[in-house]
PDB file of N, CA and C in Angstrom:
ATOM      1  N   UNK A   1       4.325  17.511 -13.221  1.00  0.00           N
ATOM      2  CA  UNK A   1       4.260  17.095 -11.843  1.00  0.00           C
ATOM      3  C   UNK A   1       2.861  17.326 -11.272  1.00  0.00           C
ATOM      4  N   UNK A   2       2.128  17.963 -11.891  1.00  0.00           N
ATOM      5  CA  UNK A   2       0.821  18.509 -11.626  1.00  0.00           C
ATOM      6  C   UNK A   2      -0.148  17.809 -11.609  1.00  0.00           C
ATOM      7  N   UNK A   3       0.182  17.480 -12.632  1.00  0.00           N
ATOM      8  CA  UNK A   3      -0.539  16.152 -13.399  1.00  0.00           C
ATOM      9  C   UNK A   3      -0.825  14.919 -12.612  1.00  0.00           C
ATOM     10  N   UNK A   4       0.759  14.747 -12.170  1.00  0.00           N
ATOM     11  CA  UNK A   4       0.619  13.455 -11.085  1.00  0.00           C
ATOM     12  C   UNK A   4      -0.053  13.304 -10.147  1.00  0.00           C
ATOM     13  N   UNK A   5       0.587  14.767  -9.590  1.00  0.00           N
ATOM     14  CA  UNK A   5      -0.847  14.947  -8.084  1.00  0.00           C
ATOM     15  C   UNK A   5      -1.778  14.887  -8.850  1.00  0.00           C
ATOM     16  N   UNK A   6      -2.568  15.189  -9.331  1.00  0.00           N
ATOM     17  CA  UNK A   6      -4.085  14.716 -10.048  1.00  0.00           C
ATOM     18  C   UNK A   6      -3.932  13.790 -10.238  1.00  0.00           C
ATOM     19  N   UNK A   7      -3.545  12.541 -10.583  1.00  0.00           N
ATOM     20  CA  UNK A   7      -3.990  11.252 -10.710  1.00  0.00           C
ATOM     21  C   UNK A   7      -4.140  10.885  -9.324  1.00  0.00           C
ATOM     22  N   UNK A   8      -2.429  11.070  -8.524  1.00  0.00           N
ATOM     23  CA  UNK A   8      -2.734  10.092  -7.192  1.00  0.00           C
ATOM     24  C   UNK A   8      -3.969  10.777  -6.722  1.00  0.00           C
ATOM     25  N   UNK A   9      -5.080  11.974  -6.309  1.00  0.00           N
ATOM     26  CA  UNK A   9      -5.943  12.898  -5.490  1.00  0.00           C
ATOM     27  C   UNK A   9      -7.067  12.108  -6.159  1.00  0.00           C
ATOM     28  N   UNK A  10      -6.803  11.840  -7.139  1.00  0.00           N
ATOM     29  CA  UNK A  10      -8.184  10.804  -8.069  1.00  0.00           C
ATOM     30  C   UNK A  10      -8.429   9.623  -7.975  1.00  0.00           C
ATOM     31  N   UNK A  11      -7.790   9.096  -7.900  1.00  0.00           N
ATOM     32  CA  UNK A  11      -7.872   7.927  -7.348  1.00  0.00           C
ATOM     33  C   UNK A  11      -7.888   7.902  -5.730  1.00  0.00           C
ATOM     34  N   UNK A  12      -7.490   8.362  -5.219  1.00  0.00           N
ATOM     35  CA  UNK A  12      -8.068   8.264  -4.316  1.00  0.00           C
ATOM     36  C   UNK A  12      -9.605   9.120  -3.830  1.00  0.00           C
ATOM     37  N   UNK A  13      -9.945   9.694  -4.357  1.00  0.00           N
ATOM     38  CA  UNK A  13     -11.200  10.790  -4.414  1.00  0.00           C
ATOM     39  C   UNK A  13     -12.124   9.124  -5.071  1.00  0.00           C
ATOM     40  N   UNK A  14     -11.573   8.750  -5.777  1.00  0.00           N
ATOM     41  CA  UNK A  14     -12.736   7.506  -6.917  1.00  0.00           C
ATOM     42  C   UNK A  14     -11.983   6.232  -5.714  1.00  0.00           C
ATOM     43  N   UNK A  15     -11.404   6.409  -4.348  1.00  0.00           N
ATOM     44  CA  UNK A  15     -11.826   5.192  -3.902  1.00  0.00           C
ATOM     45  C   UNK A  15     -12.325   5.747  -2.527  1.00  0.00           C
ATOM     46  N   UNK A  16     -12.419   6.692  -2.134  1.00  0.00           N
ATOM     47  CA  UNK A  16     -13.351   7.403  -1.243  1.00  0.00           C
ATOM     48  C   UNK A  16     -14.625   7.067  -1.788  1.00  0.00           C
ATOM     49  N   UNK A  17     -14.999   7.678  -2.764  1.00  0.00           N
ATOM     50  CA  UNK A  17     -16.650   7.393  -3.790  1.00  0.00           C
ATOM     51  C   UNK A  17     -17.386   5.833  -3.096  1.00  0.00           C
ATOM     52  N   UNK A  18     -15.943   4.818  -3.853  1.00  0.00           N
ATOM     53  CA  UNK A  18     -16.546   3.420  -4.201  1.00  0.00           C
ATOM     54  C   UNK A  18     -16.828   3.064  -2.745  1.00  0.00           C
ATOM     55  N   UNK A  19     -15.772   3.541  -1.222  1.00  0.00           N
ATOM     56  CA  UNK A  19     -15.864   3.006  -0.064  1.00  0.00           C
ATOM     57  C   UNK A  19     -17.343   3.294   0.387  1.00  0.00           C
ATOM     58  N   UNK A  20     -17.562   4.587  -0.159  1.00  0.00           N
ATOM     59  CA  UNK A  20     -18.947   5.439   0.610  1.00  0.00           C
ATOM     60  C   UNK A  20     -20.251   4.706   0.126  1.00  0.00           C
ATOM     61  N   UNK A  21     -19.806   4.427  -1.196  1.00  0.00           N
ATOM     62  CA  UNK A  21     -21.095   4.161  -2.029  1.00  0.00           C
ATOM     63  C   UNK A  21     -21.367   2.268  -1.917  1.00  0.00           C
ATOM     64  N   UNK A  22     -20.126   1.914  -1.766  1.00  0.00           N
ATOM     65  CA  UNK A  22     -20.547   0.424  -1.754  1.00  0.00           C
ATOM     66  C   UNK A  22     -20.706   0.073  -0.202  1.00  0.00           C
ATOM     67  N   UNK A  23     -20.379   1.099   0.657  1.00  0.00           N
ATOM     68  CA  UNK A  23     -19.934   0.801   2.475  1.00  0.00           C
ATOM     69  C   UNK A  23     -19.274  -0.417   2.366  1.00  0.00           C
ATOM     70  N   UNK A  24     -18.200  -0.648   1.928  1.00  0.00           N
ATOM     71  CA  UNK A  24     -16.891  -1.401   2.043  1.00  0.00           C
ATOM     72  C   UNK A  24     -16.137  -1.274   3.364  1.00  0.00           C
ATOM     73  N   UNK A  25     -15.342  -2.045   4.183  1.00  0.00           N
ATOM     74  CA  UNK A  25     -15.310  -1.431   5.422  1.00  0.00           C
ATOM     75  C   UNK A  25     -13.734  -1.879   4.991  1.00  0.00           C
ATOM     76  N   UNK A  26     -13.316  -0.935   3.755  1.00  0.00           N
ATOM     77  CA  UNK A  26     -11.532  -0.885   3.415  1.00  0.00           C
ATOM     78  C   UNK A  26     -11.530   0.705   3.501  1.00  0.00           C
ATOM     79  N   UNK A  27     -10.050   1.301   3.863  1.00  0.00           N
ATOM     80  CA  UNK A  27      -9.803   2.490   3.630  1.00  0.00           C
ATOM     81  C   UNK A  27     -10.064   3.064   2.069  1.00  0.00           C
ATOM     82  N   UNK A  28     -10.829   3.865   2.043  1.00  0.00           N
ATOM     83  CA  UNK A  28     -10.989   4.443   0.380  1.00  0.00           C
ATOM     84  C   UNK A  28      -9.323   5.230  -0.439  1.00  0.00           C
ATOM     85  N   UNK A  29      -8.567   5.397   0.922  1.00  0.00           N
ATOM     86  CA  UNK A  29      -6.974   5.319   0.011  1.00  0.00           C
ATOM     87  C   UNK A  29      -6.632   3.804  -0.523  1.00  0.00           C
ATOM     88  N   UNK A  30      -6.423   2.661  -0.036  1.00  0.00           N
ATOM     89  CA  UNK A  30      -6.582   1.328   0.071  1.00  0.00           C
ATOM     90  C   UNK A  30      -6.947   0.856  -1.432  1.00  0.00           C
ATOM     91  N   UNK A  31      -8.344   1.616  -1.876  1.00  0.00           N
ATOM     92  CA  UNK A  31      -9.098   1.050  -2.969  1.00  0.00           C
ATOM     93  C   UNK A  31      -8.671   2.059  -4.056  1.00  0.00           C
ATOM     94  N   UNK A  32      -8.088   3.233  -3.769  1.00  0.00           N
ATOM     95  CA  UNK A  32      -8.044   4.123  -4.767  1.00  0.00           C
ATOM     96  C   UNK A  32      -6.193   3.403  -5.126  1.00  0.00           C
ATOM     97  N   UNK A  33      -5.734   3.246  -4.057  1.00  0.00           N
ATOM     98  CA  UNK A  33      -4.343   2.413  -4.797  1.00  0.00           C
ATOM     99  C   UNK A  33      -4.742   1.625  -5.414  1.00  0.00           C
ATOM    100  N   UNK A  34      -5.542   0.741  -5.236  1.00  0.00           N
ATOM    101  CA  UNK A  34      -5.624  -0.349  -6.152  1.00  0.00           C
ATOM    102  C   UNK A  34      -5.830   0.004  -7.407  1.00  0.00           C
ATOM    103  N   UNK A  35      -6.737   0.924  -7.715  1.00  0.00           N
ATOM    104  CA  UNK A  35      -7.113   1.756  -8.876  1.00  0.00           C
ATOM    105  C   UNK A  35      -6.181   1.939  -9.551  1.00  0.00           C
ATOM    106  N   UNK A  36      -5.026   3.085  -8.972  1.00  0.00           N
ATOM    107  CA  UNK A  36      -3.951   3.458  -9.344  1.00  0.00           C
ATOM    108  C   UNK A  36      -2.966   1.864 -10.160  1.00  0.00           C
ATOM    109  N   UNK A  37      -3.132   1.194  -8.864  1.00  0.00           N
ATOM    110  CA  UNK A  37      -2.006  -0.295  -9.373  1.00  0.00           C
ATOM    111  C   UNK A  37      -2.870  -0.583 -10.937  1.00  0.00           C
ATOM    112  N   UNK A  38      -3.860  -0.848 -10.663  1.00  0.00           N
ATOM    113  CA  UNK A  38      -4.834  -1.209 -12.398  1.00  0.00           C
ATOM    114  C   UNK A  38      -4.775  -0.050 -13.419  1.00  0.00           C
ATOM    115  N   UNK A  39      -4.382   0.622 -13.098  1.00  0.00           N
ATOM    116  CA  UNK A  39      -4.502   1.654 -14.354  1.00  0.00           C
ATOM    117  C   UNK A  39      -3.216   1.686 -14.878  1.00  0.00           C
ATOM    118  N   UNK A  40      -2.330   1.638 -14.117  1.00  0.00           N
ATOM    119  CA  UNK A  40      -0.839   1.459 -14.191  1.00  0.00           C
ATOM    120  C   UNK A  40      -0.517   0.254 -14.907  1.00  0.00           C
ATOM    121  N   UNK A  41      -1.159  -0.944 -14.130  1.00  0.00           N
ATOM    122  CA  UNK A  41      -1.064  -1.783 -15.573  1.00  0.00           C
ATOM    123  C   UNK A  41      -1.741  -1.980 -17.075  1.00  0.00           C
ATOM    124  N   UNK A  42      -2.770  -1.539 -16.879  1.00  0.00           N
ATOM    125  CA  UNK A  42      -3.463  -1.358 -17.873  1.00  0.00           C
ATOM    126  C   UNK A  42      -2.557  -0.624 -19.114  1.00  0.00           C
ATOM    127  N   UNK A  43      -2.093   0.654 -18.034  1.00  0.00           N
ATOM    128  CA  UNK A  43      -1.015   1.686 -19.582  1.00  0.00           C
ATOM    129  C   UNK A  43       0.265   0.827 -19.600  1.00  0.00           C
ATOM    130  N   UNK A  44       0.769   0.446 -18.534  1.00  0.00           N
ATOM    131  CA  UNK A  44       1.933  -0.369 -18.929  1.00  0.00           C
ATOM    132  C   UNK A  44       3.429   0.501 -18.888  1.00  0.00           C
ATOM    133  N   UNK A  45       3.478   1.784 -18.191  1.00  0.00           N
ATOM    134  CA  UNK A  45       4.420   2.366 -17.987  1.00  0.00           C
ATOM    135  C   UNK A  45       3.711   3.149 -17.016  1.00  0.00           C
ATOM    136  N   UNK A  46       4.529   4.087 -15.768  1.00  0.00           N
ATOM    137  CA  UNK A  46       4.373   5.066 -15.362  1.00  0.00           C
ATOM    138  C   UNK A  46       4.890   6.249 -16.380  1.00  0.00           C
ATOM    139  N   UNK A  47       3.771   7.060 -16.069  1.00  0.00           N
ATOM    140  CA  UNK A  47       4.298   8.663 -16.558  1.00  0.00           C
ATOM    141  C   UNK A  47       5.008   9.732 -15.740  1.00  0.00           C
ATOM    142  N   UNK A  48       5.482  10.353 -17.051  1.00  0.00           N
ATOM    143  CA  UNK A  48       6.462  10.778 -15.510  1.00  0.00           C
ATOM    144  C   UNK A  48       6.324  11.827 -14.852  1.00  0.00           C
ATOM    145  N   UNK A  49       4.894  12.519 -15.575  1.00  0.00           N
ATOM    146  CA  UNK A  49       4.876  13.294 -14.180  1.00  0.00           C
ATOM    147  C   UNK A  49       4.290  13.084 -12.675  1.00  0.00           C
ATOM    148  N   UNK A  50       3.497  11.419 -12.839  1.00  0.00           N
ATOM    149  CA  UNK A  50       3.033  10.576 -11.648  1.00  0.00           C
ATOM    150  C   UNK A  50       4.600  10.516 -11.026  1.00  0.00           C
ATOM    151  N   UNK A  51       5.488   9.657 -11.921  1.00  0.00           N
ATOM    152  CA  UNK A  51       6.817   9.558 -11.021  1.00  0.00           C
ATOM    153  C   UNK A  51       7.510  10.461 -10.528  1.00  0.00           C
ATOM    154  N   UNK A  52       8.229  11.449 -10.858  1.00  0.00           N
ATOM    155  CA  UNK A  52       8.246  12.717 -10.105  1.00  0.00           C
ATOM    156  C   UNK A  52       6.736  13.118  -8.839  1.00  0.00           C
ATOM    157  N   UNK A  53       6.205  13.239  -8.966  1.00  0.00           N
ATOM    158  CA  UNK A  53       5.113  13.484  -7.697  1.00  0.00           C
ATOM    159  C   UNK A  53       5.199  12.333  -6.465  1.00  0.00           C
ATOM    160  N   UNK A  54       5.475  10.853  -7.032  1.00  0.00           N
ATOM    161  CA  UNK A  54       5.734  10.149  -6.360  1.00  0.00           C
ATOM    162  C   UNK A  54       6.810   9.758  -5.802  1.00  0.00           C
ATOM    163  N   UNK A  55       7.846  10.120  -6.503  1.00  0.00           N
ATOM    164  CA  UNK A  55       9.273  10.044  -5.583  1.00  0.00           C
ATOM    165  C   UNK A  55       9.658  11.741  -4.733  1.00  0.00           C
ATOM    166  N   UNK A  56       8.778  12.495  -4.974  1.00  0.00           N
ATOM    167  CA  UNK A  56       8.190  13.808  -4.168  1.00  0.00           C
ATOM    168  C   UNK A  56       7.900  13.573  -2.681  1.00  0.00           C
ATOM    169  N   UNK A  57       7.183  12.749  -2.810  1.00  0.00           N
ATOM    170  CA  UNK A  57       6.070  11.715  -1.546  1.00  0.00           C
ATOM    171  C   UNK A  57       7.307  11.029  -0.841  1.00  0.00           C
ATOM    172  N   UNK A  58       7.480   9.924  -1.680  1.00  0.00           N
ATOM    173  CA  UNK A  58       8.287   9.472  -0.814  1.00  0.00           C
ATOM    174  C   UNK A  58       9.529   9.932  -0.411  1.00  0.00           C
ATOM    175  N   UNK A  59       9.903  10.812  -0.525  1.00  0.00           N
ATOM    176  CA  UNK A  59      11.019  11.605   0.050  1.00  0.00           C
ATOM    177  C   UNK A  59      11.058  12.301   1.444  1.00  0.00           C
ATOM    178  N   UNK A  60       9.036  12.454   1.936  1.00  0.00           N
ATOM    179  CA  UNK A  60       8.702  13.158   2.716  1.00  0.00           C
ATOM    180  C   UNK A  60       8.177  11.846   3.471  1.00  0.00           C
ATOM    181  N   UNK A  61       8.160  10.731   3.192  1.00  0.00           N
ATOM    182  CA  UNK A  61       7.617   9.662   3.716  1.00  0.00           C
ATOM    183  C   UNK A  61       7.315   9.547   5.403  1.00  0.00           C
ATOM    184  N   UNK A  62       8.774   9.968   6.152  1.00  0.00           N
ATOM    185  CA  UNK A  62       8.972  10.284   7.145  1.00  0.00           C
ATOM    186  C   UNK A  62       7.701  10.857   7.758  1.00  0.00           C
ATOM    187  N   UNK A  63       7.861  11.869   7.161  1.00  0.00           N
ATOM    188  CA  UNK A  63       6.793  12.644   8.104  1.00  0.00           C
ATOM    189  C   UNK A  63       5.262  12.619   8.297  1.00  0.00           C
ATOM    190  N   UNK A  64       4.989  12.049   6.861  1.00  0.00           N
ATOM    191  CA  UNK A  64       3.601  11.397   6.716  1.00  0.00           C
ATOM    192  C   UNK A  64       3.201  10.597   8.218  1.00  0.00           C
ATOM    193  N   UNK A  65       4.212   9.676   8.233  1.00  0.00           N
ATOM    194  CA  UNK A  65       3.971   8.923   9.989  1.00  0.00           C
ATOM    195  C   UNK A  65       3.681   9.323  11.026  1.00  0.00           C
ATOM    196  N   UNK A  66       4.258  10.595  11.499  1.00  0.00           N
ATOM    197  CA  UNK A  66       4.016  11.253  12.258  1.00  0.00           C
ATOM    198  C   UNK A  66       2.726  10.882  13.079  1.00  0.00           C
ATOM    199  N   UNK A  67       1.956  11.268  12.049  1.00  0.00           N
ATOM    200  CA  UNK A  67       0.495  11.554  12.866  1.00  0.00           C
ATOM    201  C   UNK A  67      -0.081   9.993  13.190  1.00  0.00           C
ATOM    202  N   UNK A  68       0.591   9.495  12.593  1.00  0.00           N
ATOM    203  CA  UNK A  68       0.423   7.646  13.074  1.00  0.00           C
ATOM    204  C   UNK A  68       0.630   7.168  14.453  1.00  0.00           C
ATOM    205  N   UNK A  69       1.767   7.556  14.606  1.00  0.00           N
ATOM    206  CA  UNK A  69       2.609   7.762  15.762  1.00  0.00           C
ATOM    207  C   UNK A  69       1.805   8.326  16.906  1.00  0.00           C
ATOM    208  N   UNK A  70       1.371   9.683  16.695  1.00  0.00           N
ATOM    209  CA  UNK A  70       0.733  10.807  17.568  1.00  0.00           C
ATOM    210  C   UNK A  70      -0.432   9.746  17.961  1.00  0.00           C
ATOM    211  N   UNK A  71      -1.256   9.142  16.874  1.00  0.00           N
ATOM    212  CA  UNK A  71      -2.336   8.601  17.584  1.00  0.00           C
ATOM    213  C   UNK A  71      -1.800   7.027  18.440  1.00  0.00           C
ATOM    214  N   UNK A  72      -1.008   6.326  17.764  1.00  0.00           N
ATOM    215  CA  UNK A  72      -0.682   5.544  18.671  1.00  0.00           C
ATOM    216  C   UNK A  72      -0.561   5.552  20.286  1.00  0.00           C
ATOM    217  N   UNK A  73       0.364   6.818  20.364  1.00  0.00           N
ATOM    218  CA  UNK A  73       0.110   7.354  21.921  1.00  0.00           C
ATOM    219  C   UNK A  73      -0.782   7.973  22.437  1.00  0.00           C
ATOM    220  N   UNK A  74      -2.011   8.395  21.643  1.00  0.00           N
ATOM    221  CA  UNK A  74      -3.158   8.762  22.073  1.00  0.00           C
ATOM    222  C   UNK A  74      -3.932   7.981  22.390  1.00  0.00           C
ATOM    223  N   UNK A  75      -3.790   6.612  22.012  1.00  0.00           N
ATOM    224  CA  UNK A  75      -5.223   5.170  22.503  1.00  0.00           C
ATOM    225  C   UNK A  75      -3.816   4.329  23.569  1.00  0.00           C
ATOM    226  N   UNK A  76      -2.765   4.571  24.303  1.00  0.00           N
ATOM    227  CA  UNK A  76      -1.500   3.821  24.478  1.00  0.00           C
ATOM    228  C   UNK A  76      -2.262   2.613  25.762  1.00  0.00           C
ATOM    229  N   UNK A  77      -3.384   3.183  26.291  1.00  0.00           N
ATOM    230  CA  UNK A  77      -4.352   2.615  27.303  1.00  0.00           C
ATOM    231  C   UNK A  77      -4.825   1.336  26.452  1.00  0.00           C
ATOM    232  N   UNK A  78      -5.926   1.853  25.024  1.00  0.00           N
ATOM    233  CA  UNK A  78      -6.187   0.673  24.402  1.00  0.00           C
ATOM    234  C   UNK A  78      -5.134  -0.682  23.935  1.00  0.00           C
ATOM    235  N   UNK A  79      -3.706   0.130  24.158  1.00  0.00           N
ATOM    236  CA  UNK A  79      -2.981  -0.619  23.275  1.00  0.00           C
ATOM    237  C   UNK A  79      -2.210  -1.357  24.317  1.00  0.00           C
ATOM    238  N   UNK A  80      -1.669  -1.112  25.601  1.00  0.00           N
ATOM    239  CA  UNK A  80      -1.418  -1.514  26.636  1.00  0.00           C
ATOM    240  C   UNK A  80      -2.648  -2.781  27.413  1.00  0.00           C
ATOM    241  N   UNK A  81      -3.665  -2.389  27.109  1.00  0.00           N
ATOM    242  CA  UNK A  81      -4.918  -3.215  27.641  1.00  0.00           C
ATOM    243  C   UNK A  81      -4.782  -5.213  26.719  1.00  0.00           C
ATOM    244  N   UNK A  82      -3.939  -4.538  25.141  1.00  0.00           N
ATOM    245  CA  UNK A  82      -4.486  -5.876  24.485  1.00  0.00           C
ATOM    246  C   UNK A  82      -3.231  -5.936  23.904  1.00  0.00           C
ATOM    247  N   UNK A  83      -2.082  -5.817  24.022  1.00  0.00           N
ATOM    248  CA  UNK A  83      -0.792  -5.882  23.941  1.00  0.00           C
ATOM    249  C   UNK A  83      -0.349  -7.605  23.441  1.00  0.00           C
ATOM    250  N   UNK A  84      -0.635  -8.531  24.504  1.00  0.00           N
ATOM    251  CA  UNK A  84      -0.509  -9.732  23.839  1.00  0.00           C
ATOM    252  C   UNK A  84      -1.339  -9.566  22.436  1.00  0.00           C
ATOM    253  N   UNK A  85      -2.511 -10.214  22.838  1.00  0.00           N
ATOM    254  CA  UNK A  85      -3.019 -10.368  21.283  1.00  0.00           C
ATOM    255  C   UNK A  85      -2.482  -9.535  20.048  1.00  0.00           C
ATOM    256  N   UNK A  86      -2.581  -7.956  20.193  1.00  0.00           N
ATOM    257  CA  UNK A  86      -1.114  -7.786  19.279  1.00  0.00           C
ATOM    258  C   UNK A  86      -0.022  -8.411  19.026  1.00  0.00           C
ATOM    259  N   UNK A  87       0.760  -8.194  19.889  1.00  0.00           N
ATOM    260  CA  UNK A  87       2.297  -9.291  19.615  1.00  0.00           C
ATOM    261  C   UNK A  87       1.604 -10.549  18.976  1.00  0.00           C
ATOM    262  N   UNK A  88       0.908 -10.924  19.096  1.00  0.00           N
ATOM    263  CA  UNK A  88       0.732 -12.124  18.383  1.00  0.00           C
ATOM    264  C   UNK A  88      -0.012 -12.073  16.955  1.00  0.00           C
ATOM    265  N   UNK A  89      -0.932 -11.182  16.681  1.00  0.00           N
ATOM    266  CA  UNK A  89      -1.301 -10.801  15.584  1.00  0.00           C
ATOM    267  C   UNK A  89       0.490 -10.037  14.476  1.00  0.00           C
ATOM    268  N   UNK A  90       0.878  -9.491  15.516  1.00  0.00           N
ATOM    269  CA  UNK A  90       1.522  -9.226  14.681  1.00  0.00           C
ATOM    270  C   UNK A  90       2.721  -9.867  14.171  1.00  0.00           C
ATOM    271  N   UNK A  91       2.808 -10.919  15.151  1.00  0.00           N
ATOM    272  CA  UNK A  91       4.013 -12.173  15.110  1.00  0.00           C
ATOM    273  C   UNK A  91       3.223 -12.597  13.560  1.00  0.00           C
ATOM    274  N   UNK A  92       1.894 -13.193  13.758  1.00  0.00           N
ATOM    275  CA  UNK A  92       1.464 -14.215  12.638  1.00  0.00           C
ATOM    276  C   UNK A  92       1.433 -13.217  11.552  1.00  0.00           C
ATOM    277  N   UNK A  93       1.052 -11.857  11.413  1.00  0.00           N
ATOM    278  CA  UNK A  93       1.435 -11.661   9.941  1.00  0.00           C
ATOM    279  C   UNK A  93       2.449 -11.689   9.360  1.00  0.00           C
ATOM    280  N   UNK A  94       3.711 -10.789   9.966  1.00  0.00           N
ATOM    281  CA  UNK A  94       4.869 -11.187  10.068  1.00  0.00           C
ATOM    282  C   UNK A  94       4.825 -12.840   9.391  1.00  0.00           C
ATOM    283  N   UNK A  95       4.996 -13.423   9.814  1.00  0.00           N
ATOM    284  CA  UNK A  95       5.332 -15.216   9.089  1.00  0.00           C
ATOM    285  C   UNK A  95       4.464 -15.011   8.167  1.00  0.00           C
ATOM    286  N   UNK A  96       3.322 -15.032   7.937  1.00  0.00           N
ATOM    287  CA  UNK A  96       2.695 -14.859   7.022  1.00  0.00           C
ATOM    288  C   UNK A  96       3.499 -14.155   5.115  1.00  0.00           C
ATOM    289  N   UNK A  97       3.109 -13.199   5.831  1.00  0.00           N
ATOM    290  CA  UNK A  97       3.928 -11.964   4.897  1.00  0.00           C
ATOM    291  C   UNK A  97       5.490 -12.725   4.148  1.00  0.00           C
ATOM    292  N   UNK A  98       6.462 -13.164   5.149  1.00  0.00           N
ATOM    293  CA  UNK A  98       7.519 -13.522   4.592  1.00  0.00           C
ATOM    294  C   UNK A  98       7.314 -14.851   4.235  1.00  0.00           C
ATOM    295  N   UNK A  99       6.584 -15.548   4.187  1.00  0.00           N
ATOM    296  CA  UNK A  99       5.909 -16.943   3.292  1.00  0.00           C
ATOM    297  C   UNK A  99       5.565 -16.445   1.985  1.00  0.00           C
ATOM    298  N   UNK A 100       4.879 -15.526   2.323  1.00  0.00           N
ATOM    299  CA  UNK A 100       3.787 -15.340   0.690  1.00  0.00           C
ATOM    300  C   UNK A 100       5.063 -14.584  -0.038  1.00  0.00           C
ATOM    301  N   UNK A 101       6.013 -13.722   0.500  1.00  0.00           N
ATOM    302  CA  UNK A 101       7.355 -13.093  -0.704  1.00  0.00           C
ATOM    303  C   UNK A 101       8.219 -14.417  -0.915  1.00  0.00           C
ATOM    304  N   UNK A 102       8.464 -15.375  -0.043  1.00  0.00           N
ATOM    305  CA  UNK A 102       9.114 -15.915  -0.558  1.00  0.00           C
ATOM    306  C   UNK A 102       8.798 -17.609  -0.917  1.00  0.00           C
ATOM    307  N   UNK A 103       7.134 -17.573  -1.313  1.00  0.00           N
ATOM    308  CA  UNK A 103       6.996 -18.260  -2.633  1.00  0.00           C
ATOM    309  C   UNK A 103       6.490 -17.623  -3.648  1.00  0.00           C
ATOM    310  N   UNK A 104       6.430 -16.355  -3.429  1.00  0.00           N
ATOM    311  CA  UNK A 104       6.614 -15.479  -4.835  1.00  0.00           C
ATOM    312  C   UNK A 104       7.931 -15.478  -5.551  1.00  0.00           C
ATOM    313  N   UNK A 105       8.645 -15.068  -4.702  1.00  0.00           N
ATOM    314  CA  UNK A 105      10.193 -14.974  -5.265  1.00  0.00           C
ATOM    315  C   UNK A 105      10.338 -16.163  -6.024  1.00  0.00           C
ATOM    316  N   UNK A 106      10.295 -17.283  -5.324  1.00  0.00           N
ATOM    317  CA  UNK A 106      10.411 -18.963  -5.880  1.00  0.00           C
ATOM    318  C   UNK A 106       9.919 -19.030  -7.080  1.00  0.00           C
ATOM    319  N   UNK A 107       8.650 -18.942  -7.290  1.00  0.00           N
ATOM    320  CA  UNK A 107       7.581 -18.980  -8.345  1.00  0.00           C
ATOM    321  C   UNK A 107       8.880 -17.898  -9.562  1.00  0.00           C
ATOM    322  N   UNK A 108       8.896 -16.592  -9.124  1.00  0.00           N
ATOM    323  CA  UNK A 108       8.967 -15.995  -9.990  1.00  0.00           C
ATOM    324  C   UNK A 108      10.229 -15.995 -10.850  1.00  0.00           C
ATOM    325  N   UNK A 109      11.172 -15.960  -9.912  1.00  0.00           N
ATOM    326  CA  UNK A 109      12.319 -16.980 -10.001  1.00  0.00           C
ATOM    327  C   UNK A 109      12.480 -17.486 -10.741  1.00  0.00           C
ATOM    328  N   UNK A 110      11.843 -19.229 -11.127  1.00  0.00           N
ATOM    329  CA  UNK A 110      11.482 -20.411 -11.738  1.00  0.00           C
ATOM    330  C   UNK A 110      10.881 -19.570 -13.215  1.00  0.00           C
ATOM    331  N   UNK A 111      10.235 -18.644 -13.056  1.00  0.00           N
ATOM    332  CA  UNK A 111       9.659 -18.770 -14.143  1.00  0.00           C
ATOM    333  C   UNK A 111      10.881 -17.875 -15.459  1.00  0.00           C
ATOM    334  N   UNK A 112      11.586 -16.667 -14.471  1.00  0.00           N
ATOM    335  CA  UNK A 112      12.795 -16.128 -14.821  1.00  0.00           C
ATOM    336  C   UNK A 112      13.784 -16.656 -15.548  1.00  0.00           C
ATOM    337  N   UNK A 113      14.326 -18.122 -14.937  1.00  0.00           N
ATOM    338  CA  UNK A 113      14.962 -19.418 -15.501  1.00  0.00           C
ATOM    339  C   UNK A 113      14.886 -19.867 -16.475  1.00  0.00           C
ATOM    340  N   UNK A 114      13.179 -19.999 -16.000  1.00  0.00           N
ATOM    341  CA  UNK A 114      12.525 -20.745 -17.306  1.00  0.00           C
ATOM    342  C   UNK A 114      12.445 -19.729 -19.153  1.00  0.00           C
ATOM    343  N   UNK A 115      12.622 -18.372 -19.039  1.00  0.00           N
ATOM    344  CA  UNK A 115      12.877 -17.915 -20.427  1.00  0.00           C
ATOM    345  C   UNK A 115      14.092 -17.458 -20.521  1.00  0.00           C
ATOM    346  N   UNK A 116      15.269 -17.876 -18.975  1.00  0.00           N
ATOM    347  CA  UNK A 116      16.273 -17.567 -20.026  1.00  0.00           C
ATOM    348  C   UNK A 116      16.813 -19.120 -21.094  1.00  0.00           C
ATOM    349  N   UNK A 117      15.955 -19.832 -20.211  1.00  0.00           N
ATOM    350  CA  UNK A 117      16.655 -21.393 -21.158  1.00  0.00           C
ATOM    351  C   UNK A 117      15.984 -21.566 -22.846  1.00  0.00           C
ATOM    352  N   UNK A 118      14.823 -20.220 -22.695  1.00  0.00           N
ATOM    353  CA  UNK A 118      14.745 -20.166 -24.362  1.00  0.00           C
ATOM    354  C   UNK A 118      15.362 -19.745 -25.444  1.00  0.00           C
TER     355      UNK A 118
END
């Protein structure tokens, strides 16, 4: 389980690095998942002491938010000031988002079909 926390703290530590060093204007957790997602495929299984650490996490998921929350009501002026344009940013990702899963699904679907008819 130890182990795991060391990978996820590394990857994200190696996407802190790449944010600082390339001034990328993405969160360096952001880039260190991605890391994580590529390495993961690269080995082609999770290990399990990443999985244990990670179903660790998400168990506590809840509370991680928290402090999300806390700041939300700390800018509630900024957020009250531009409120439409939110709702609407967040209307269009929203549609967005459930377009792009569900011509993934479609796609993936189709292609599902397509080897069981082999």
């Amino acid at each position: 389980m130890i182990i795991g926390f060391l990978i996820l703290l590394s990857c994200q530590l190696v996407g802190e690095v790449v944010v600082t060093f390339f001034e990328v204007p993405i969160p360096g957790s952001v880039v260190g998942m991605l890391l994580l997602l590529i390495g993961l495929i690269v080995v082609g299984k999770v290990p399990e002491g990443l999985r244990l650490s990670s179903e660790g996490l998400l168990s506590v998921l809840p509370l991680l938010l928290v402090p999300a929350g806390v700041g939300l009501m700390t800018h509630f002026g900024v957020l009250s000031e531009y409120w439409g344009q939110l709702l609407i940013a967040l209307f269009v990702s929203t549609l967005i988002t459930m377009f792009v899963v569900a011509g993934l699904l479609k796609l993936l679907s189709k292609e599902k079909l397509e080897e069981g008819e082999r």
